[in-house]
Protein backbone atom coordinates (compact mmCIF):
# COMPACT_ATOMS: atom_id res chain seq x y z
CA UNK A 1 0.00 0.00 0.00
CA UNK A 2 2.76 2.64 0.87
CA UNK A 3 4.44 1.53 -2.06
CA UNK A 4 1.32 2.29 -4.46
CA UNK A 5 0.56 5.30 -2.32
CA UNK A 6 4.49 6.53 -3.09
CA UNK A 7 4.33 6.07 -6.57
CA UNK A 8 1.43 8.17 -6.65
CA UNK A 9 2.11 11.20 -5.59
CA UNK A 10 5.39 10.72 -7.07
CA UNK A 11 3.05 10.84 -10.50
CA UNK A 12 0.97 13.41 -9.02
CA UNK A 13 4.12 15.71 -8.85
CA UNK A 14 5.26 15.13 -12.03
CA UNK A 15 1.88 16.17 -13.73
CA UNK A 16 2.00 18.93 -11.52
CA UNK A 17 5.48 20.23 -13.15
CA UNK A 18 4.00 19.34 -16.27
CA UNK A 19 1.03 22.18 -15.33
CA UNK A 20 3.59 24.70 -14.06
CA UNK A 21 6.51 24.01 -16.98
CA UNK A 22 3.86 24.86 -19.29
CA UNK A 23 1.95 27.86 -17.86
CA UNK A 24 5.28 29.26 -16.48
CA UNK A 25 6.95 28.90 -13.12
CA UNK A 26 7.91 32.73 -13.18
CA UNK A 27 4.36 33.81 -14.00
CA UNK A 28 2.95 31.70 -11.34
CA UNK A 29 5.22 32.38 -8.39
CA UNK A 30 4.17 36.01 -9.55
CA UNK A 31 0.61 35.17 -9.15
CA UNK A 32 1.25 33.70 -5.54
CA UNK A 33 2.85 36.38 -4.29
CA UNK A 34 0.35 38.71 -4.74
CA UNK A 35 -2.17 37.06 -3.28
CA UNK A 36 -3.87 38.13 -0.14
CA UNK A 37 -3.00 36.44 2.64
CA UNK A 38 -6.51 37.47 4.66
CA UNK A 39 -8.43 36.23 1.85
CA UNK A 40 -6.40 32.65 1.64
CA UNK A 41 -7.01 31.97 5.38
CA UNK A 42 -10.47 32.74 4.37
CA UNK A 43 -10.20 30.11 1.88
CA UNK A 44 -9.14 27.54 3.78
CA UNK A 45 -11.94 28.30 6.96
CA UNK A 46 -14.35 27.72 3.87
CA UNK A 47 -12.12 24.36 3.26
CA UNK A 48 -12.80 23.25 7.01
CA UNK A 49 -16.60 24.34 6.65
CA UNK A 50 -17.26 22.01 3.84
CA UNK A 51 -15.24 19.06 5.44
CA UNK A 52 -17.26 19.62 8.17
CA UNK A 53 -21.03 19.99 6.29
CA UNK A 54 -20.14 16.80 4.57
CA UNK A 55 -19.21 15.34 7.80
CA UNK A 56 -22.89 15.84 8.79
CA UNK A 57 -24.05 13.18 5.77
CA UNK A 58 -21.88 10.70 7.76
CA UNK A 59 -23.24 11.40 10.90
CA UNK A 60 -26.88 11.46 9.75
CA UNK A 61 -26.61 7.97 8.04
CA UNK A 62 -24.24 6.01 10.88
CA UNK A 63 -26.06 7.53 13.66
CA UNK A 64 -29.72 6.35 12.30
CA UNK A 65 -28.14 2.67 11.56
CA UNK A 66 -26.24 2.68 14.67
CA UNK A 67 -27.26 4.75 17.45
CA UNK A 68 -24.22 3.80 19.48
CA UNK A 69 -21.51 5.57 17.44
CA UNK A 70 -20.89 8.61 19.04
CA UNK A 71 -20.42 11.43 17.07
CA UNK A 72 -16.47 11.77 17.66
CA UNK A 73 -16.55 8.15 16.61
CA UNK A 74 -18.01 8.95 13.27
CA UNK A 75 -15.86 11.96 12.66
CA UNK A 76 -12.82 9.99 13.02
CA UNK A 77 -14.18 7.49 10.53
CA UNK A 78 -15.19 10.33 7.95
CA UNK A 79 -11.45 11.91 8.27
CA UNK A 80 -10.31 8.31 7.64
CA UNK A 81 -12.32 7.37 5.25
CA UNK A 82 -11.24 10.64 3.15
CA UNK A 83 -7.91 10.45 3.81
CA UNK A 84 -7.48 6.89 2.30
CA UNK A 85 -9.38 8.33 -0.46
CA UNK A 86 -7.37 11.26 -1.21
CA UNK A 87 -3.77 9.25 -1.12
CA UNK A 88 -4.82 6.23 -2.91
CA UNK A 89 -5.01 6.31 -6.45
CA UNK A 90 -9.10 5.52 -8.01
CA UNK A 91 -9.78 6.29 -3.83
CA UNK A 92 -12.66 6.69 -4.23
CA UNK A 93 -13.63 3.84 -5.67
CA UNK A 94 -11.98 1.25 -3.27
CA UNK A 95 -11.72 2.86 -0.43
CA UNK A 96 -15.59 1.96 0.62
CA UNK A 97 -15.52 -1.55 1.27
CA UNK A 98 -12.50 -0.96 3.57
CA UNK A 99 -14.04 2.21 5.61
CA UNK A 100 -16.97 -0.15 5.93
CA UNK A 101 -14.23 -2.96 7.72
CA UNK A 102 -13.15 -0.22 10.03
CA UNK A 103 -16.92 0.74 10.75
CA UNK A 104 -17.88 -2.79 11.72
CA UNK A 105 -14.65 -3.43 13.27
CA UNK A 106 -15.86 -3.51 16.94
CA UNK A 107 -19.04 -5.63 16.25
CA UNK A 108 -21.46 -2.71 17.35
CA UNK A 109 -22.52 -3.08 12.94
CA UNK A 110 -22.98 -5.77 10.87
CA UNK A 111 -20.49 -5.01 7.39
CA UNK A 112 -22.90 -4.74 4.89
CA UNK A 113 -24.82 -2.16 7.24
CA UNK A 114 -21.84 -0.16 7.50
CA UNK A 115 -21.11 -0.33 3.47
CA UNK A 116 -24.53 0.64 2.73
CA UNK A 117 -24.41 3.13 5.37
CA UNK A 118 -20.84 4.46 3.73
CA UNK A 119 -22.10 3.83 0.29
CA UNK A 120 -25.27 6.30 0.60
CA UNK A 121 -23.15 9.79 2.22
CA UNK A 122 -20.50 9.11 -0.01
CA UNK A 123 -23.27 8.92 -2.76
CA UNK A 124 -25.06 11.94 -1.40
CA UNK A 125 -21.99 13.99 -1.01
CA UNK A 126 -21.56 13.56 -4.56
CA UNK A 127 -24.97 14.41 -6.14
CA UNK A 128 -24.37 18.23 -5.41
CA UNK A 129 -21.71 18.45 -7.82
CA UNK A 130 -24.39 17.63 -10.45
CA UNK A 131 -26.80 19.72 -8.83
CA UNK A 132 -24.48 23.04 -8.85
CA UNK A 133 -22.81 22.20 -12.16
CA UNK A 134 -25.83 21.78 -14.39
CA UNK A 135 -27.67 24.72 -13.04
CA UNK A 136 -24.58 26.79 -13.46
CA UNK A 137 -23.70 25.38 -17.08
CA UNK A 138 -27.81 25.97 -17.78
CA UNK A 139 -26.86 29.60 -16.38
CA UNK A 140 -23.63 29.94 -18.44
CA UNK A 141 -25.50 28.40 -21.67
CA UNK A 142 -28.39 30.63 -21.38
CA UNK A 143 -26.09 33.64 -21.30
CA UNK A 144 -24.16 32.84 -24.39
CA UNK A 145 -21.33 32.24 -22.22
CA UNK A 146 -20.45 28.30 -22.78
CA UNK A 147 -18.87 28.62 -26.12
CA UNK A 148 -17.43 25.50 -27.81
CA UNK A 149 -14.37 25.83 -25.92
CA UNK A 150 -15.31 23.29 -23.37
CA UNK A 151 -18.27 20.97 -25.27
CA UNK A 152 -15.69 17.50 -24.68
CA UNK A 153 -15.90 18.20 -21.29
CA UNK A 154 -19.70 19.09 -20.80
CA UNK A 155 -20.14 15.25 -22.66
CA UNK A 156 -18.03 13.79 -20.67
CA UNK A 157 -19.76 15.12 -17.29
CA UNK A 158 -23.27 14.31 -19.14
CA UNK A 159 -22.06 10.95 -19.44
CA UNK A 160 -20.41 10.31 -16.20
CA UNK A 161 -23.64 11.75 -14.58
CA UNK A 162 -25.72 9.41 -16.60
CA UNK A 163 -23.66 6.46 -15.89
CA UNK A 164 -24.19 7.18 -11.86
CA UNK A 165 -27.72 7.21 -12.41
CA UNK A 166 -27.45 4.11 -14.36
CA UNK A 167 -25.50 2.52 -11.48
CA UNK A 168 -27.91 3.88 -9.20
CA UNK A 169 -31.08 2.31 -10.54
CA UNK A 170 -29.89 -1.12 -11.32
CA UNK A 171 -29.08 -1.31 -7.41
CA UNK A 172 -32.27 0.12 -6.08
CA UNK A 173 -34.89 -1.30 -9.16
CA UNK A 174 -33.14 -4.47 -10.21
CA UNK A 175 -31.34 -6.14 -7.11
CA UNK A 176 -32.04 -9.59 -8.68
CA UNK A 177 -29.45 -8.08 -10.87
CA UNK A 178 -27.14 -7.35 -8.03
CA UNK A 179 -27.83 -10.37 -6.27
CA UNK A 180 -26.81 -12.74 -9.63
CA UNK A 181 -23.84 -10.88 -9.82
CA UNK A 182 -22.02 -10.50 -6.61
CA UNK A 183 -23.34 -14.34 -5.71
CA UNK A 184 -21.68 -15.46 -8.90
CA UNK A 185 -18.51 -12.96 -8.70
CA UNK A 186 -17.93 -14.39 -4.85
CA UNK A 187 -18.66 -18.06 -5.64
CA UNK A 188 -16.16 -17.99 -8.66
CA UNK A 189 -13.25 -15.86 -5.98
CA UNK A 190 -13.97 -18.79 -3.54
CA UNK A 191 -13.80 -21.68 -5.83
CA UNK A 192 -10.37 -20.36 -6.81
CA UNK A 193 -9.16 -19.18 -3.10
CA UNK A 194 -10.29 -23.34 -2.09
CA UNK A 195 -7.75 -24.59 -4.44
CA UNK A 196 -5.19 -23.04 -1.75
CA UNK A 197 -7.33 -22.48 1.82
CA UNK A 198 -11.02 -23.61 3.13
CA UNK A 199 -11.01 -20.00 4.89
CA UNK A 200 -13.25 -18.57 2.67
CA UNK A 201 -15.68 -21.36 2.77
CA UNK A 202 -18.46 -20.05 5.09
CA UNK A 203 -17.94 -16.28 4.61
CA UNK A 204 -18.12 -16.57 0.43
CA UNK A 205 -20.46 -19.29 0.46
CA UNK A 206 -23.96 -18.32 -1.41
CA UNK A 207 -26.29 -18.59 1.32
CA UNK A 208 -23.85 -16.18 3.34
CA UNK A 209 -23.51 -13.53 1.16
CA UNK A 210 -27.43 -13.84 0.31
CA UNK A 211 -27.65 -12.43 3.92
CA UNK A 212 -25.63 -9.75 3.52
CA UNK A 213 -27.20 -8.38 0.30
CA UNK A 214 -30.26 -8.91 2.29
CA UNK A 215 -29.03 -6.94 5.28
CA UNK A 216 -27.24 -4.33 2.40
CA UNK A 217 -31.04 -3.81 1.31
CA UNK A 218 -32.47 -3.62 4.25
CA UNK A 219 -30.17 -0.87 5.82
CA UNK A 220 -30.70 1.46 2.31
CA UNK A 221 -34.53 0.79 2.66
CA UNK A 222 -34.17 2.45 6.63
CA UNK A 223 -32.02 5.01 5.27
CA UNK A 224 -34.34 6.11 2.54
CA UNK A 225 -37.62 5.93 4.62
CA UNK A 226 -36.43 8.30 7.39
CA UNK A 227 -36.91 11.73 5.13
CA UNK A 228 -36.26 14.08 8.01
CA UNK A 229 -32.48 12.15 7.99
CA UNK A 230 -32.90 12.34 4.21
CA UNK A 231 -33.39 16.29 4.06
CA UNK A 232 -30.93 16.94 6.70
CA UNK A 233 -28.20 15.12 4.97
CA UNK A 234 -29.23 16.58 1.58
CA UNK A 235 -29.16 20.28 3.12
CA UNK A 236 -25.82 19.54 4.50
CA UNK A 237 -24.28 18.03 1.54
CA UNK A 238 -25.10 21.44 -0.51
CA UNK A 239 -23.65 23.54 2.00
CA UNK A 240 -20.78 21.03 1.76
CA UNK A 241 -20.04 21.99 -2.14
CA UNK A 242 -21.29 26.08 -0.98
CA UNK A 243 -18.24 25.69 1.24
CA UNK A 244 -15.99 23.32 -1.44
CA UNK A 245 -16.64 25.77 -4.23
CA UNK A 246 -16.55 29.01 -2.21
CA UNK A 247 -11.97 28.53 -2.35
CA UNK A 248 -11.93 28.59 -6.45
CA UNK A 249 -13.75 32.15 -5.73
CA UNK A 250 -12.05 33.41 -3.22
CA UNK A 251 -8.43 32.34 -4.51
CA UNK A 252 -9.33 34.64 -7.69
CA UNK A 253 -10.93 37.53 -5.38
CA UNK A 254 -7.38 37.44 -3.46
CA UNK A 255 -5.41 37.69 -6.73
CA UNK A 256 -7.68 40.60 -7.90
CA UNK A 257 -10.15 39.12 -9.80
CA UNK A 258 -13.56 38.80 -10.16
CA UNK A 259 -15.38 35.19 -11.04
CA UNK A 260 -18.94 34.90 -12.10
CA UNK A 261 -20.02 32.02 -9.65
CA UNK A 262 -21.48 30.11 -12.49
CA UNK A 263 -18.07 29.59 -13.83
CA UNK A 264 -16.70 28.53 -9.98
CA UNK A 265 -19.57 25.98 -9.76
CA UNK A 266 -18.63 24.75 -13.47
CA UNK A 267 -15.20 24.62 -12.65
CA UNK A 268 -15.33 22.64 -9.60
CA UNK A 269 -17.97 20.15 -11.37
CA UNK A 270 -15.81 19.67 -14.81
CA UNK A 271 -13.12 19.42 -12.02
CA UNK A 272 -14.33 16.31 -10.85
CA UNK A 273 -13.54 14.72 -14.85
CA UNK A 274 -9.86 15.13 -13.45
CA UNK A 275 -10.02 12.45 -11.03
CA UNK A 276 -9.63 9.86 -13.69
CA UNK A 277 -5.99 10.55 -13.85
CA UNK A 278 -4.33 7.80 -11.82
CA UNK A 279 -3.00 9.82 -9.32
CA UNK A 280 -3.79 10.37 -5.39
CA UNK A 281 -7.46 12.57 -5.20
CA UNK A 282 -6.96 13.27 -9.42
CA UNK A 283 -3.78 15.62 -8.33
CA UNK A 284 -2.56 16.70 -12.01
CA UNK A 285 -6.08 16.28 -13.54
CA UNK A 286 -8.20 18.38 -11.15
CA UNK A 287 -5.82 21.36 -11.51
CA UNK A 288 -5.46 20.93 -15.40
CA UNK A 289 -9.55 21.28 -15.50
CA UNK A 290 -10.25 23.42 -13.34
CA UNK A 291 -7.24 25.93 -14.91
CA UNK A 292 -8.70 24.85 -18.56
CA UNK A 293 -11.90 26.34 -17.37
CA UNK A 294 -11.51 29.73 -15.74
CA UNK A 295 -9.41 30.27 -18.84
CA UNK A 296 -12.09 29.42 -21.32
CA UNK A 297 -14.88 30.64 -19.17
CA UNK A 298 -13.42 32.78 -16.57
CA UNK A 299 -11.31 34.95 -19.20
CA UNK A 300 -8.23 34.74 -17.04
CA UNK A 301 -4.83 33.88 -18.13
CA UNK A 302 -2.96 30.60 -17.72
CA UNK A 303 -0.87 31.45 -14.77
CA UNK A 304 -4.10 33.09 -13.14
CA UNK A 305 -6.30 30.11 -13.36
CA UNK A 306 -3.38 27.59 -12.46
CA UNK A 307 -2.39 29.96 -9.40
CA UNK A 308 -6.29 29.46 -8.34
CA UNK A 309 -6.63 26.13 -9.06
CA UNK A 310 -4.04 25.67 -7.07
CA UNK A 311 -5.03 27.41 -4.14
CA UNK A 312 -8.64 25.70 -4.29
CA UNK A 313 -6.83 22.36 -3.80
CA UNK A 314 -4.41 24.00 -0.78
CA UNK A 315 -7.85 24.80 0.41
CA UNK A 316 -9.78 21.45 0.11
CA UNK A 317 -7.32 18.58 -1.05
CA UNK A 318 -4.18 19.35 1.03
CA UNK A 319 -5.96 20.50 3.87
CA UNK A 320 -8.56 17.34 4.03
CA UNK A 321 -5.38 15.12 4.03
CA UNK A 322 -3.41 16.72 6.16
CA UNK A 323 -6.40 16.49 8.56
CA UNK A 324 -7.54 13.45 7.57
CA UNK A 325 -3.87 11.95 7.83
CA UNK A 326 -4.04 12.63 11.95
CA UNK A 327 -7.27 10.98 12.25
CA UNK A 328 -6.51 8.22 10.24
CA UNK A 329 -2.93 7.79 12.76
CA UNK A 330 -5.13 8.01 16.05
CA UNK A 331 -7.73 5.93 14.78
CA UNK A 332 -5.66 2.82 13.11
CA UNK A 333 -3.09 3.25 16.32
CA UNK A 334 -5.78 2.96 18.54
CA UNK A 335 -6.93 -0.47 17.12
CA UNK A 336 -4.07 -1.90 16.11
């Protein structure tokens, strides 16, 4: 793990001098300098704000499925869970099933309640970014404003957005689907693990892991039919991308300039498309899109838009790991 973790950011870093080589070192350390230092500490208090918000979907969901977790207990799981996210390349795809380990760890939840419990905030905390982004590009469009500069990139977030709905439905309409699947994917992982150890027997065996997908079900369905949990955790996962965006616009107001908000919510949403880079938390990508858009959209010159991108990730990426990296030592100490 610290090996693949290494190589990451050592690929993060190099698509980072990639940015900077081509934009101009001299240009940007220009840029920095004359930012405002009130305004960054500004940015980063709106960095800890939307940590915080989206700390609230965790606490929402966890708390309703286990009412012993206290709520220090569940922060120190969210920090975790996003630090292993933000250092791992693809985090945030494989990190789930692991934060769901740690949640279940002391027996007080079954795994599968703490996976679907994990699954729906980190869901939730997602949505806004399509939410903010479409209205914004709707906004932008409206005004004349998109151009064709950026039309690859408004497919590609159609499509991603399209494909999470996709995902979405075939788990909650179709779990015969789900159920085929995973029964089939586990049965063929423990006919092969047998060849070498009977340990996976019981826990893979198909009438097992029919109780889990029925205990994975039955947690989303108590989840989804509490609506006062429901609206709380939606409310706070909007303020959570208020508070995520709110960096991108500040950054630019502490360099001098002056961003529409539609472009800051665009940017931060086509943002997003830069996570596909194989790099810890998209480092490389996020800052190439989010620079490719305030230049398109924003009007600002290269150096500009990489100096804010850049700040918008001191603000949100850096600080959530650095945070996140303390939990995550307290927490795994503490068990191990």
């Amino acid at each position: 793990m610290k090996r693949r973790i290494g190589v990451g950011f050592v690929f993060a870093v190099f698509l980072l001098g990639i940015l900077v080589y081509t934009v101009g070192s001299d240009d940007l350390i220009a840029e920095l300098f004359s930012a405002n230092p009130a305004m960054l500490a500004l940015g980063v208090l709106s960095g800890l704000l939307a940590l915080a918000f989206r700390g609230v979907v965790w606490e929402q969901f966890l708390s309703l499925v286990d009412e012993g977790l206290s709520r220090t207990q569940i922060g120190g799981l969210f920090l975790t869970a996003m630090f292993l996210k933000y250092v791992t390349p693809y985090g945030q795809i494989a990190t789930e099933p692991l934060v769901a380990y740690l949640v279940s760890k002391d027996e007080s939840m079954a795994y599968e309640d703490g996976l679907a419990s994990v699954l729906s905030a980190d869901l939730l905390n997602y949505v806004p970014y399509y939410t903010f982004g479409f209205v914004a590009l709707g906004l932008l469009t409206v005004g004349d404003a998109l151009g064709d500069g950026l039309i690859d990139q408004f497919v590609a977030f159609g499509a991603l957005f399209f494909t999470l709905v996709g995902i979405v439905a075939l788990i909650v309409y179709r779990p015969s689907v789900v159920y085929t699947v995973v029964v089939g994917l586990t049965t063929f992982i423990r006919r092969l693990v047998g060849r070498f150890s009977s340990r996976l027997d019981d826990p893979l065996a198909p009438e097992s892991v029919r109780d889990r997908l029925d205990g994975f079900y039955r947690t989303i369905e108590t989840i989804s039919a509490d609506r006062q949990t429901l609206l709380i955790a939606v409310v706070a996962a909007h303020l959570g991308m208020v508070f995520l965006m709110l960096p991108v616009y500040i950054g630019a107001s502490a360099l001098g300039y002056q961003l529409p908000f539609a472009v800051v919510a665009v940017a931060v949403a086509f943002g997003k498309l830069g996570a596909v880079v194989p790099a810890p938390g998209g480092t490389g990508g996020v800052e190439a899109m989010v620079t490719a858009t305030l230049t398109t959209l924003g009007g600002l010159d290269p150096a500009a838009a990489l100096t804010i991108a850049l700040i918008y990730r001191l603000c949100t990426y850096w600080l959530t790991v650095t945070i996140g990296g303390a939990a995550a030592g307290f927490l795994l100490t503490g068990e191990s």
